[in-house]
Protein backbone atom coordinates (compact mmCIF):
# COMPACT_ATOMS: atom_id res chain seq x y z
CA UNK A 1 118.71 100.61 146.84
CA UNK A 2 119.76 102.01 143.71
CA UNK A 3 119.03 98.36 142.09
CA UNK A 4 115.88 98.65 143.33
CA UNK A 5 114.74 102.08 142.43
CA UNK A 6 115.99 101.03 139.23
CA UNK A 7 113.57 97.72 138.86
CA UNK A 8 110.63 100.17 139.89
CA UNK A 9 111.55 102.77 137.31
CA UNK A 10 111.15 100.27 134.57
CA UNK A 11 108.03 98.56 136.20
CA UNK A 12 106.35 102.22 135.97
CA UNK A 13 107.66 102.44 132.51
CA UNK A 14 106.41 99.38 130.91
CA UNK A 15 102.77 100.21 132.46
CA UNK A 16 102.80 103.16 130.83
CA UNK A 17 104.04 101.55 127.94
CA UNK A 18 101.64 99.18 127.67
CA UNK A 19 98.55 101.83 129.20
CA UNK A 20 99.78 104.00 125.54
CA UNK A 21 100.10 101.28 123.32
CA UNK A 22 96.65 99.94 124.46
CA UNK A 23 94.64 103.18 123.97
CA UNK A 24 96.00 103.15 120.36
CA UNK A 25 95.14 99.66 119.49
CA UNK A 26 91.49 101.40 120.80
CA UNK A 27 91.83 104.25 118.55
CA UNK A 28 92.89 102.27 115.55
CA UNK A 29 90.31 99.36 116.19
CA UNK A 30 87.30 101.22 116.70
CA UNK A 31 86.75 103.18 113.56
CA UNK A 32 87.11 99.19 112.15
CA UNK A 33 85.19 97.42 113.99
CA UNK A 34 81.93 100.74 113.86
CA UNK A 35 82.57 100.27 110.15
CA UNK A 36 82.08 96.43 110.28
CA UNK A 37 78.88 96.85 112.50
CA UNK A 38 77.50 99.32 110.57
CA UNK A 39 77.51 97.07 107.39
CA UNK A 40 76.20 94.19 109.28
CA UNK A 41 73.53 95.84 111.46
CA UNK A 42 69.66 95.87 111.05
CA UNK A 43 68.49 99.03 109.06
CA UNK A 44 65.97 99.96 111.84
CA UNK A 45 69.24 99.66 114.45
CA UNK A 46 71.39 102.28 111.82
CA UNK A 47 68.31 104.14 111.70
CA UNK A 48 68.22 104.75 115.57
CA UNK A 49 71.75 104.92 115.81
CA UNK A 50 72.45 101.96 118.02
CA UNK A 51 75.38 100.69 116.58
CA UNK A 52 78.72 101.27 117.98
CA UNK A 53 81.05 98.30 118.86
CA UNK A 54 79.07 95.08 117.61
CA UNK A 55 76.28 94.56 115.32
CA UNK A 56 72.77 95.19 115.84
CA UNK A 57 71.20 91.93 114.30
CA UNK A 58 72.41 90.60 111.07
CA UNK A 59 71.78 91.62 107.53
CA UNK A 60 74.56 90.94 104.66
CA UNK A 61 71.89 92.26 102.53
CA UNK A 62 74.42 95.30 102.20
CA UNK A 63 77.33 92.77 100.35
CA UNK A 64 74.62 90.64 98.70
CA UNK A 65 73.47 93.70 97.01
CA UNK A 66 77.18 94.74 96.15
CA UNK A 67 78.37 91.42 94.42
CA UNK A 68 75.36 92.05 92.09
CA UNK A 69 76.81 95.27 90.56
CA UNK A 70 78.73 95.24 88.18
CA UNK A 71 80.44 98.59 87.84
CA UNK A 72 81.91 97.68 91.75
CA UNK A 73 83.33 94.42 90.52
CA UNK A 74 84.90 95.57 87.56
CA UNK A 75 86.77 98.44 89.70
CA UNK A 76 87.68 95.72 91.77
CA UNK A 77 89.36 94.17 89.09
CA UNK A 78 90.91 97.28 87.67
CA UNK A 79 92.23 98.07 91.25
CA UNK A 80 93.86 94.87 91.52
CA UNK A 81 95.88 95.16 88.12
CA UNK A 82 96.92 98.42 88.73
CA UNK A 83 97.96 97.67 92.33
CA UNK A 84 100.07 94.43 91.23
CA UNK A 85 101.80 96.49 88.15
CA UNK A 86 101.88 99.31 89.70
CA UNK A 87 103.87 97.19 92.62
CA UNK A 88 105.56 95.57 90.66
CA UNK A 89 106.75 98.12 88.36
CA UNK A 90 108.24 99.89 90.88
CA UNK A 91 110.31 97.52 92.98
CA UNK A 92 111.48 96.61 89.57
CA UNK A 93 112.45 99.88 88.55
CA UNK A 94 114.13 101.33 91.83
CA UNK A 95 115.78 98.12 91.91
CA UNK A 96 117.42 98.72 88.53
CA UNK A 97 118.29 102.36 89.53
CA UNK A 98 119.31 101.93 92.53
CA UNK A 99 122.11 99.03 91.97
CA UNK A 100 124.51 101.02 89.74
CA UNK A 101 123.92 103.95 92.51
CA UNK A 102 125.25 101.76 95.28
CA UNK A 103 128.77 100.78 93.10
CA UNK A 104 131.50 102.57 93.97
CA UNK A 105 133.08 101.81 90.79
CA UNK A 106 130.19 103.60 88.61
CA UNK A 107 131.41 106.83 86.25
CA UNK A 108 128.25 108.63 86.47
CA UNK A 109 127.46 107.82 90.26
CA UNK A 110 127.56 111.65 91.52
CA UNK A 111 125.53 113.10 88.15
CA UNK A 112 122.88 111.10 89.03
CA UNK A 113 122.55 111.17 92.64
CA UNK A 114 122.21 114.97 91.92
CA UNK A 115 120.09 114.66 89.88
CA UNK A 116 117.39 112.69 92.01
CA UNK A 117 118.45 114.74 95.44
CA UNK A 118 117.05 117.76 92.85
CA UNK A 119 113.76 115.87 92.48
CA UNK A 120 112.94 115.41 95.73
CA UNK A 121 112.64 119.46 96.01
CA UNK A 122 111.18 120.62 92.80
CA UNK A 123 108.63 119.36 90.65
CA UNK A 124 106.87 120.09 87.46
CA UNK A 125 103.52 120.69 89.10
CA UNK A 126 99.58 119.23 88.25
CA UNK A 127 99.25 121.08 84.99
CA UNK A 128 102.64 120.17 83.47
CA UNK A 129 102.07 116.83 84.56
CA UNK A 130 99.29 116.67 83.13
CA UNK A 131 100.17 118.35 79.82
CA UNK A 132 103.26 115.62 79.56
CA UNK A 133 100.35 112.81 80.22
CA UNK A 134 98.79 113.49 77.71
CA UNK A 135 101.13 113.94 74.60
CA UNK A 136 102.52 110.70 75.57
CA UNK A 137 99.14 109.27 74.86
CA UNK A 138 98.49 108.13 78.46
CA UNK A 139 95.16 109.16 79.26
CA UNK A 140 92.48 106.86 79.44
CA UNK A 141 94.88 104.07 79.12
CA UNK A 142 95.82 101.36 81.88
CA UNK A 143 99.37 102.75 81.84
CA UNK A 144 98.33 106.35 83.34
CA UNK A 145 97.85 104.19 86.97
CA UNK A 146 100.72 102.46 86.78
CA UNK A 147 103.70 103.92 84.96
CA UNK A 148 103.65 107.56 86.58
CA UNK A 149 104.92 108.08 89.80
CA UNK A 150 106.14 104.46 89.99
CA UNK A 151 110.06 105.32 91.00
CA UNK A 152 110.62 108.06 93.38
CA UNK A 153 113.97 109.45 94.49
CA UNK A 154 113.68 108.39 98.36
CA UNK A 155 112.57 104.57 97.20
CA UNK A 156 116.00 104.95 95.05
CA UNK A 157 118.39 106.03 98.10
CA UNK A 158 117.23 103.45 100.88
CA UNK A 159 117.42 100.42 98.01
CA UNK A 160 120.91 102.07 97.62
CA UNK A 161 121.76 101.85 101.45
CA UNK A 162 120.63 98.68 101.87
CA UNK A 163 122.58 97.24 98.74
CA UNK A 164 125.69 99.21 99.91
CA UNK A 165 125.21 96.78 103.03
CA UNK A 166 125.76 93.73 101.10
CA UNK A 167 129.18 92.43 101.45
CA UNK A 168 131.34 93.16 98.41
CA UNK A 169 133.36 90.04 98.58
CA UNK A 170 130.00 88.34 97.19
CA UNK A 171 129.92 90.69 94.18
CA UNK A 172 133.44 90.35 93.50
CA UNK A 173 133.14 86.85 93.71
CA UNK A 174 130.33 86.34 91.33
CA UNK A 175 132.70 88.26 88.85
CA UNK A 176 135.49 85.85 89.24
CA UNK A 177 133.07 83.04 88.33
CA UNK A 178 131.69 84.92 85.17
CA UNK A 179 128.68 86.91 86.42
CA UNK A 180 127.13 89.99 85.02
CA UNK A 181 126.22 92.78 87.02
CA UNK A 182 122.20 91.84 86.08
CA UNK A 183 123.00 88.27 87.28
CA UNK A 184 124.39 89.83 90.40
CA UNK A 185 121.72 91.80 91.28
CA UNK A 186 118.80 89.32 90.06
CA UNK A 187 120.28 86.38 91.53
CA UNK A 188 122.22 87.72 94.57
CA UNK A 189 121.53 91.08 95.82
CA UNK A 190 117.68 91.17 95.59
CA UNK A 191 117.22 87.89 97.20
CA UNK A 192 119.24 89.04 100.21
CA UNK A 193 116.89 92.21 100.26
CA UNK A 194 113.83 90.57 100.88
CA UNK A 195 112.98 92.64 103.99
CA UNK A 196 113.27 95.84 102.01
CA UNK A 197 111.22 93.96 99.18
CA UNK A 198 108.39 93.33 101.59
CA UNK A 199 108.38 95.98 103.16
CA UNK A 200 107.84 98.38 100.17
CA UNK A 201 105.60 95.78 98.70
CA UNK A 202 103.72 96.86 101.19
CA UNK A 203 104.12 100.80 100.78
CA UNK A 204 103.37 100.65 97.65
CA UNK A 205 100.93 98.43 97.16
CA UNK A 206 98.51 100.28 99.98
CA UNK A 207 99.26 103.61 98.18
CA UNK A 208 98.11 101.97 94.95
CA UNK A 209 95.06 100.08 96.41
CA UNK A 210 94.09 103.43 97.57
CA UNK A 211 94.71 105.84 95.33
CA UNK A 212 91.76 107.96 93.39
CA UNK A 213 93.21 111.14 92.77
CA UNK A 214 95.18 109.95 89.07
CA UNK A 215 92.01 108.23 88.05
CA UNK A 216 89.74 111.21 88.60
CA UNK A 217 92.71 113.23 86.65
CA UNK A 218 93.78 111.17 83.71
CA UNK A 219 90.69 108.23 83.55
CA UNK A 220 87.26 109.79 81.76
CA UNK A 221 86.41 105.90 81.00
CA UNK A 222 84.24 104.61 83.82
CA UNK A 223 84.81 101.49 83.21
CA UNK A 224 88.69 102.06 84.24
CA UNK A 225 88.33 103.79 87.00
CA UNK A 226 89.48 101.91 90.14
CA UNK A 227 87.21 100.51 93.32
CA UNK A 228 88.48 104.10 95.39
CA UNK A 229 86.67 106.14 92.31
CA UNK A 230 83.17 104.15 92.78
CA UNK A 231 83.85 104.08 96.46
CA UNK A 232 84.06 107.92 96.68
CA UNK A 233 80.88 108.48 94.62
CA UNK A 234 79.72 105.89 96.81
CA UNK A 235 80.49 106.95 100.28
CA UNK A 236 81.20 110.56 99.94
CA UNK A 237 79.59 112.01 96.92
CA UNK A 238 76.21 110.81 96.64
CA UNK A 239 73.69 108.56 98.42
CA UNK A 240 73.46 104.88 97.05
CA UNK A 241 69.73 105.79 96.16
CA UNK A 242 70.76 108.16 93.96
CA UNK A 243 73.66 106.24 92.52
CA UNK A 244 74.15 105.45 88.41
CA UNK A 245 75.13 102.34 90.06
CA UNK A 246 72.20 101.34 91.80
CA UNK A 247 70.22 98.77 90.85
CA UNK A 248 66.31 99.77 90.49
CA UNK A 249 65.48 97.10 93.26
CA UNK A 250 67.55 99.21 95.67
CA UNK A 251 64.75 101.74 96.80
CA UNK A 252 62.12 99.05 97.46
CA UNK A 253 64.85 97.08 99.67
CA UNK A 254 65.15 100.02 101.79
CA UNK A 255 61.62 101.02 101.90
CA UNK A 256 60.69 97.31 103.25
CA UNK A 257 63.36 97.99 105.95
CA UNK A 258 65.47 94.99 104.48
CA UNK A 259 68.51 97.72 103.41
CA UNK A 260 70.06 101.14 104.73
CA UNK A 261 72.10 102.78 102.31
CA UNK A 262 74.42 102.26 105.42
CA UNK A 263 74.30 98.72 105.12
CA UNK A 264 75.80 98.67 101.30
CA UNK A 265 78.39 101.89 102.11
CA UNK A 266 79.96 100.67 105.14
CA UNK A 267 79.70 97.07 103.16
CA UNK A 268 81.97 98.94 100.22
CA UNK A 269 84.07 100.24 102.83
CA UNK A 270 84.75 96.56 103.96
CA UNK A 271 85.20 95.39 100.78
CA UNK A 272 87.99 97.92 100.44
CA UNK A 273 90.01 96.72 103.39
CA UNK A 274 89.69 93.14 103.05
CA UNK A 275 92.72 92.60 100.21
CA UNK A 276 95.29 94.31 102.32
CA UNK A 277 94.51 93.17 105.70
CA UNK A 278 94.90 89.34 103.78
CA UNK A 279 98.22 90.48 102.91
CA UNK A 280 99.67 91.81 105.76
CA UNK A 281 99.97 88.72 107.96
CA UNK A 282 102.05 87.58 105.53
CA UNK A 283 104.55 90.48 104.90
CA UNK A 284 104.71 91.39 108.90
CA UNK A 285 107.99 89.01 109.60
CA UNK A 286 110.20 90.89 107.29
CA UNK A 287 108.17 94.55 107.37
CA UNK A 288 109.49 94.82 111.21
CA UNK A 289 113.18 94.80 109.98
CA UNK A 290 112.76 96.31 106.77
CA UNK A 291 110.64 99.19 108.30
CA UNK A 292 114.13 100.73 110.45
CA UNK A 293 116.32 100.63 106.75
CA UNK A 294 115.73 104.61 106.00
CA UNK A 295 116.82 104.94 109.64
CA UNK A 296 119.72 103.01 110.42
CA UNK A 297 121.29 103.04 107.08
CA UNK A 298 123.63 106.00 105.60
């Protein structure tokens, strides 16, 4: 009896289960897919507000008109160097800091770790910040979006749980055969922390793919600002018509019914997404393991 009260009490649980984790996967996916429709819809569809689910029609006039602009693609481009260095600065970096941090054997272990606990609590604030930008010559340079803010000191404590995982007896035995302690961590410890790798790979590279607010801060030069700057003046500031981006054949388009600014914002908005939902596929095998690290490791 009790076996079977048991059996029923996880039936009921995984339907429930699964009922929850369904209505999510609705929650998350519509938003998506009413963006995707929207940008692929007919204007006079938009127009009556039709679209929901699944286009209304087809028109890519919306991403035909966007590959002809210039100031889009060249944010593109900006967005993908500062997301790559940006990345790749900081795996780097809390990589470096993070190894001595996780050797027992290190003099100024405790000073340090202070030191960074103290940083997650207190900060400079915008203006300082911004003040200490700028007399290092940062602003309006490619090194504003990617050297700021690229360590952090809860990036530095779970790379120094997870390398405080690692057997010793490798380290130790890397020393015995001649090793350095940047041999050790280049050739030994980061290549058995690939599911931390991947999975703040994919932190970070998100953040950067989507951050705005440090270019609207520290870039005056259009022609550096990022795809989430000409998205936002795009999407939420101003209508495409209006636009210093738009091209002058924009207006007729729409008054022949072959555009809505619709079409070419939700088309933007696509564009957007694409790069990161490429990526994820491939990071997902090690992201589920290396997602639990901050919670499982002391």
């Amino acid at each position: 009896m009790k076996k079977m009260r048991k059996i029923t009490g996880g039936l009921i649980f995984d339907v429930f289960n699964y009922v929850f984790l369904f209505a999510i996967i609705i929650i998350m996916a519509y938003p998506m897919l009413h963006v995707v429709a929207m940008s692929l819809s007919k204007p006079g569809a938009i127009t009556a507000g039709e679209v929901s689910w699944f286009p209304r029609g087809f028109n890519i006039n919306g991403y035909q008109y966007l590959m002809k602009d210039e100031e889009l693609l060249n944010a593109y481009k900006n967005t993908i160097i500062y997301s790559f260095l940006g990345t790749f600065f900081t795996l780097t970096f809390t990589s470096l800091a993070a190894y001595p941090l996780s050797l027992s054997g290190f003099v100024l272990k405790k000073p340090f770790t202070f030191y960074l606990a103290i940083t997650m609590f207190f900060s400079g604030g915008l203006i300082p910040t911004y003040l200490w930008i700028k007399d290092l010559k940062l602003l309006n340079t490619i090194w504003v979006m990617v050297l700021p803010g690229c360590i952090s000191a809860y990036t530095v404590f779970v790379f120094r749980s997870f390398f405080q995982s690692i057997p010793g007896s490798l380290r130790e035995s890397a020393y015995i055969d001649g090793a350095n302690d940047v041999l050790i961590l280049f050739k030994i410890i980061l290549p058995l922390s690939k599911p931390l790798l991947a999975t703040f790979f994919l932190f970070t590279m998100v953040e950067r793919w989507n951050s705005w607010f440090d270019a609207m801060m520290y870039l005056n030069d259009k022609t550096m600002h990022p795809l989430q700057m000409v998205l936002r003046r795009l999407v939420v500031l101003t209508d495409p018509t209006r636009s210093t981006y738009a091209h002058g054949d924009f207006a007729a388009m729409v008054k022949l019914g072959h555009l809505h600014p619709k079409n070419t914002q939700m088309a933007a908005v696509v564009l957007a997404m694409i790069p990161i939902l490429c990526v994820y596929p491939y990071i997902q095998k090690h992201f589920t393991k290396g997602v639990m690290i901050g919670a499982i490791k002391g």
